[in-house]
N, C-alpha and C. Protein backbone atom coordinates (compact mmCIF):
# COMPACT_ATOMS: atom_id res chain seq x y z
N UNK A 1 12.85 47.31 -6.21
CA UNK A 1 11.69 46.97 -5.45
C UNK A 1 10.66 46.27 -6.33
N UNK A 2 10.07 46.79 -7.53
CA UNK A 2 9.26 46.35 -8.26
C UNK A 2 10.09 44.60 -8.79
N UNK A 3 11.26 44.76 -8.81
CA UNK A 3 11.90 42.96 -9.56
C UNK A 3 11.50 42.03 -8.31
N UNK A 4 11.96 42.89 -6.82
CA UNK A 4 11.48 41.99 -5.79
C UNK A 4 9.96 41.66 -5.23
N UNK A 5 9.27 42.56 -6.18
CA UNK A 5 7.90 42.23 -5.43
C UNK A 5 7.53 41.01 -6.89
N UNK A 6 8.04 41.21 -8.32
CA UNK A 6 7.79 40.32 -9.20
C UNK A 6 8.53 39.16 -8.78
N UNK A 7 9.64 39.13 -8.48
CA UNK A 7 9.91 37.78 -7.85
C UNK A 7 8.93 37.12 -6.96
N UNK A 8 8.69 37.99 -5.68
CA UNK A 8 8.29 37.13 -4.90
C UNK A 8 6.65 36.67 -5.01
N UNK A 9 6.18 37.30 -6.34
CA UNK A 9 4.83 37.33 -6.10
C UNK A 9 4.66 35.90 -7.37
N UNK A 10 6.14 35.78 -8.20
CA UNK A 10 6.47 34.55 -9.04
C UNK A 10 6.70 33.33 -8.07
N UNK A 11 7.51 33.60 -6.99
CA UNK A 11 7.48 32.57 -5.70
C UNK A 11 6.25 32.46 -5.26
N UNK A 12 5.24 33.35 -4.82
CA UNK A 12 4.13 32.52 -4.43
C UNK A 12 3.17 32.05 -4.93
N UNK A 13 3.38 32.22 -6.64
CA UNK A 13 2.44 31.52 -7.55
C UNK A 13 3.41 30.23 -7.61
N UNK A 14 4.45 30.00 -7.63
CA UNK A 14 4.97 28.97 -7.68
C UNK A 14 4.33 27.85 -6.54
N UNK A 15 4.67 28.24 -5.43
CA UNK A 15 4.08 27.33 -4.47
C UNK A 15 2.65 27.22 -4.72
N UNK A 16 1.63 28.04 -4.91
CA UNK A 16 0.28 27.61 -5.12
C UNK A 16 0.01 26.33 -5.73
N UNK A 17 0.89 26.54 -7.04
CA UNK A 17 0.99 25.60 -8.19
C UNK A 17 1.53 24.41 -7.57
N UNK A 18 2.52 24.21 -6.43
CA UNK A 18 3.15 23.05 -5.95
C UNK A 18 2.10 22.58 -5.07
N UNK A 19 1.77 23.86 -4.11
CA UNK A 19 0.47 23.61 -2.80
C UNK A 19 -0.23 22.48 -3.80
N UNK A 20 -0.73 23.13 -4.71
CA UNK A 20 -1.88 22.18 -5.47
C UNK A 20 -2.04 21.31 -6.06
N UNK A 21 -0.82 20.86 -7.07
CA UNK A 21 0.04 19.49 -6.87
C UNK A 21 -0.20 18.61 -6.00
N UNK A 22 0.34 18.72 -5.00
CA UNK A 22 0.10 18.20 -3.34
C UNK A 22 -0.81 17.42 -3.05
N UNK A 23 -1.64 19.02 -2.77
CA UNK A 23 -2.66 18.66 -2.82
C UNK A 23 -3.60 17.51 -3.44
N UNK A 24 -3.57 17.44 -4.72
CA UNK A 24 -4.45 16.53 -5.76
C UNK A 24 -3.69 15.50 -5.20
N UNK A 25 -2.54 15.07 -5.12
CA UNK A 25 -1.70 13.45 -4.87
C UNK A 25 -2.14 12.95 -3.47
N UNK A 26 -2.41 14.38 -2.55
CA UNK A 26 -2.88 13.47 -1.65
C UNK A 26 -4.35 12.94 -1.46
N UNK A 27 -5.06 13.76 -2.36
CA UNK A 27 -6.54 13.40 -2.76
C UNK A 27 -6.46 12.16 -3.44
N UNK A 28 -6.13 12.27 -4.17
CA UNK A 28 -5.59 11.00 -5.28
C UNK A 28 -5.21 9.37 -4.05
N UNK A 29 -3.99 10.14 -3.62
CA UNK A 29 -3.34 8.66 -2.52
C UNK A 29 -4.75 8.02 -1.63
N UNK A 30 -5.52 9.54 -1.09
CA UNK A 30 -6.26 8.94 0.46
C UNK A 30 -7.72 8.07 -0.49
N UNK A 31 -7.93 8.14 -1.78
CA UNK A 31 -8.86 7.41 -2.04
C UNK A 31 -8.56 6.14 -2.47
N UNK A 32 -7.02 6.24 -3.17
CA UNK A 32 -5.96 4.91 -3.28
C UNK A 32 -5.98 4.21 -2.00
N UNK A 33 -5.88 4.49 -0.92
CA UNK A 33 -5.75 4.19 0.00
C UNK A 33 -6.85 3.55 0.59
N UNK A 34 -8.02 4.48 0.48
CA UNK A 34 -9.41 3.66 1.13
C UNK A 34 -9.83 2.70 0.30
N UNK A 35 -9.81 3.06 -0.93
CA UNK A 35 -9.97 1.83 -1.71
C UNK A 35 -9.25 0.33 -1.78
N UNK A 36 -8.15 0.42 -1.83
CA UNK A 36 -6.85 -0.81 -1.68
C UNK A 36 -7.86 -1.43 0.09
N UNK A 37 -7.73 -0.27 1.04
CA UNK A 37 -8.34 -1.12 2.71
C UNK A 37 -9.94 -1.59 1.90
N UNK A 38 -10.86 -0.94 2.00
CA UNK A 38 -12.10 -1.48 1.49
C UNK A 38 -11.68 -3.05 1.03
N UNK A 39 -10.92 -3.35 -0.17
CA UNK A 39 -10.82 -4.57 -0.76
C UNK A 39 -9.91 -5.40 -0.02
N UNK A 40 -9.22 -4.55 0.82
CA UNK A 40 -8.45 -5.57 1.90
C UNK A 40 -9.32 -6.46 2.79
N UNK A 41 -10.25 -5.52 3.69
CA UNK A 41 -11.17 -5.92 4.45
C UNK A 41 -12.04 -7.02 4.02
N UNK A 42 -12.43 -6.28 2.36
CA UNK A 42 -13.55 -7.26 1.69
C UNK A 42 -13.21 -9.08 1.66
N UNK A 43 -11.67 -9.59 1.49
CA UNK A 43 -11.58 -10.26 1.13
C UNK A 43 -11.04 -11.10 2.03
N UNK A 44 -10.53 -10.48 3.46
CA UNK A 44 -10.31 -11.03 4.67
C UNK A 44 -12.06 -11.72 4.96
N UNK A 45 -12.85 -10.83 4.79
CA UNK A 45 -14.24 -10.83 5.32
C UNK A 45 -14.11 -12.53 4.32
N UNK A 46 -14.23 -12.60 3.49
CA UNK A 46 -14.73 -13.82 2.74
C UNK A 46 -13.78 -14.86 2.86
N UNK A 47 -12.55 -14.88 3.63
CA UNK A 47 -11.35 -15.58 4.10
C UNK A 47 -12.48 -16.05 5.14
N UNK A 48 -12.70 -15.69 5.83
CA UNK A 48 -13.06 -16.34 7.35
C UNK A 48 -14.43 -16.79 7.40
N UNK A 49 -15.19 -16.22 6.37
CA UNK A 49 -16.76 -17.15 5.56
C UNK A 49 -16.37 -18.49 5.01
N UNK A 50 -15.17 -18.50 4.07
CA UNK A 50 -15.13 -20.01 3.63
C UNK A 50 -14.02 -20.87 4.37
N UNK A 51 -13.41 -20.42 5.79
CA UNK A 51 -12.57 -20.66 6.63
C UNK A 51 -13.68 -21.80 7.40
N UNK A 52 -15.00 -21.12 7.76
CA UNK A 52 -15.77 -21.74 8.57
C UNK A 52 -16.36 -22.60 8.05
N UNK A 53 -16.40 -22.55 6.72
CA UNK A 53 -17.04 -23.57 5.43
C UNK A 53 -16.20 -24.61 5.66
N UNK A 54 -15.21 -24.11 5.47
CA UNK A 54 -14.42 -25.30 5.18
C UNK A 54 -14.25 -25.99 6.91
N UNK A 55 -14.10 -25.38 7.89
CA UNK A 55 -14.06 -26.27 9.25
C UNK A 55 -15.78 -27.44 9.80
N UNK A 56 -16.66 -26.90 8.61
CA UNK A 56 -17.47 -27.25 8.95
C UNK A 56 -17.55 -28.64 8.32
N UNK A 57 -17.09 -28.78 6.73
CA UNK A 57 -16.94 -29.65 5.78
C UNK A 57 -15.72 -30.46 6.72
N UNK A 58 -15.21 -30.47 7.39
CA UNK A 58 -13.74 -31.11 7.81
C UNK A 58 -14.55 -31.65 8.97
N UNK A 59 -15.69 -31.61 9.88
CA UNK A 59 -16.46 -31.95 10.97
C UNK A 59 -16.88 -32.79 10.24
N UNK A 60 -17.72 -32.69 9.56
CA UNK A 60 -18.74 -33.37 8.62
C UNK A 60 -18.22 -34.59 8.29
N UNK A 61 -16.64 -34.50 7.46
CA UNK A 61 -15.94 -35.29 6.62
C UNK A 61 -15.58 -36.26 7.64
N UNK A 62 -14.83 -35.53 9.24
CA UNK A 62 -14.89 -36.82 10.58
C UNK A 62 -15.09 -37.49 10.39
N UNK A 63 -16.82 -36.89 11.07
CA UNK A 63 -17.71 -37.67 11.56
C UNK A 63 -18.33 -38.94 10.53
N UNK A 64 -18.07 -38.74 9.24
CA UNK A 64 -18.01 -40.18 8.52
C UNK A 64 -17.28 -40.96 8.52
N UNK A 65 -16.15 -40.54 8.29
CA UNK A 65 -14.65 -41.62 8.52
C UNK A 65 -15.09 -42.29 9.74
N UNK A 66 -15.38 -41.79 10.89
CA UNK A 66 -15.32 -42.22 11.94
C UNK A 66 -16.46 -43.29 11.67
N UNK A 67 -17.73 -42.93 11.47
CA UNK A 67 -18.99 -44.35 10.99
C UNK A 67 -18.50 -45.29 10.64
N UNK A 68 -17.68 -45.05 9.35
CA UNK A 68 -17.00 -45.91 8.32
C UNK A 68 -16.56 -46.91 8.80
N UNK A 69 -15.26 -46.11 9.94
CA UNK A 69 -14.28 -46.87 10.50
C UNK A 69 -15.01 -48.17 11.66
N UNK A 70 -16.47 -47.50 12.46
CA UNK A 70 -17.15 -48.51 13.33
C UNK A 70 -17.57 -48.92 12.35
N UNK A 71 -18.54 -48.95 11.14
CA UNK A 71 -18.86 -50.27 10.37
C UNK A 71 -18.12 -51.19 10.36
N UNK A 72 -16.73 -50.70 9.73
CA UNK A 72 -16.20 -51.74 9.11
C UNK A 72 -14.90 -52.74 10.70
N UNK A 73 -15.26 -52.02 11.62
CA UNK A 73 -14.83 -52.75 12.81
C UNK A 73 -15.76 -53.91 13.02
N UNK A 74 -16.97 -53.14 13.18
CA UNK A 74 -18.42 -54.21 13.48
C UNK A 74 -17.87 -54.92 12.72
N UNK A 75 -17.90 -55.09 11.38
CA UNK A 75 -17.87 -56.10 10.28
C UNK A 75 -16.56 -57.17 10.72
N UNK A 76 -15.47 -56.41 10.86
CA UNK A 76 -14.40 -57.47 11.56
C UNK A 76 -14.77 -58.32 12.38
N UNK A 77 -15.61 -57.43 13.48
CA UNK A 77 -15.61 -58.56 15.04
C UNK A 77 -16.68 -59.51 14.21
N UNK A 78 -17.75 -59.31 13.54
CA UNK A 78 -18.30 -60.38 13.59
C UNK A 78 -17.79 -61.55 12.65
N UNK A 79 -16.93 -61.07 11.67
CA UNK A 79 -16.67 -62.74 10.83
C UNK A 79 -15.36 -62.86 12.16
N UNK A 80 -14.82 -62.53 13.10
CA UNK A 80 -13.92 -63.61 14.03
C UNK A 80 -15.14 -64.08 14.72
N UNK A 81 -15.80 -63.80 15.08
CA UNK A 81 -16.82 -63.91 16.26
C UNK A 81 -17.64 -65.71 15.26
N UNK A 82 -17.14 -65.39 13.82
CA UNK A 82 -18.30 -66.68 12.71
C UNK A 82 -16.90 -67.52 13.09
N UNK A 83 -15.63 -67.21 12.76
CA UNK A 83 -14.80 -67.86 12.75
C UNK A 83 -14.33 -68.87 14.31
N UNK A 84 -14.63 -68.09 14.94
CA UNK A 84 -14.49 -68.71 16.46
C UNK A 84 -15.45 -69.88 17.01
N UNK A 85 -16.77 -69.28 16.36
CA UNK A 85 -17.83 -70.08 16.46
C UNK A 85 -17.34 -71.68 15.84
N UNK A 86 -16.93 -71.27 14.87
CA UNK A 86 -16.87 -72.53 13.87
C UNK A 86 -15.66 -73.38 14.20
N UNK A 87 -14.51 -73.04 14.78
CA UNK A 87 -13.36 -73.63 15.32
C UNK A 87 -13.70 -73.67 16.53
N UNK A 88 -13.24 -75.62 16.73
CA UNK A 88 -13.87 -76.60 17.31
C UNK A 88 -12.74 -76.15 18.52
């Protein structure tokens, strides 16, 4: 009786010792865890800040090409428009 109560009282210090193990890894993991999401989030968050940067720079960048492109149309029509003039 006394080997089985030292056994089992060696079994449930054993598990304490494992319980608590456990324990700490999952303390350990769930701040691994919030931490890794925190910097996940963080950097999605600044994905879609310079996402809009950049769609805004790509509007911007258009809308010049497009000027560019009527300048340099204007500029066409008018030397045919000199050229037409001038052919008799």
């Amino acid at each position: 009786m006394i080997a089985e109560a030292a056994t089992s009282a060696h079994v449930v210090e054993k598990l304490l010792n494992i319980g608590g193990t456990a324990g700490i890894l999952y303390v350990a993991i769930y701040f691994l865890v919030r931490t890794l999401k925190d910097q996940y989030e963080s950097r999605i968050s600044a994905l879609e800040v310079r996402s809009d940067h950049c769609e805004q720079d790509r509007r911007s960048m258009h809308q010049e090409i497009r000027l560019i492109q009527q300048e340099r149309i204007g500029a066409l029509e008018r030397v045919l428009r000199h050229r037409e003039d001038e052919d008799p």
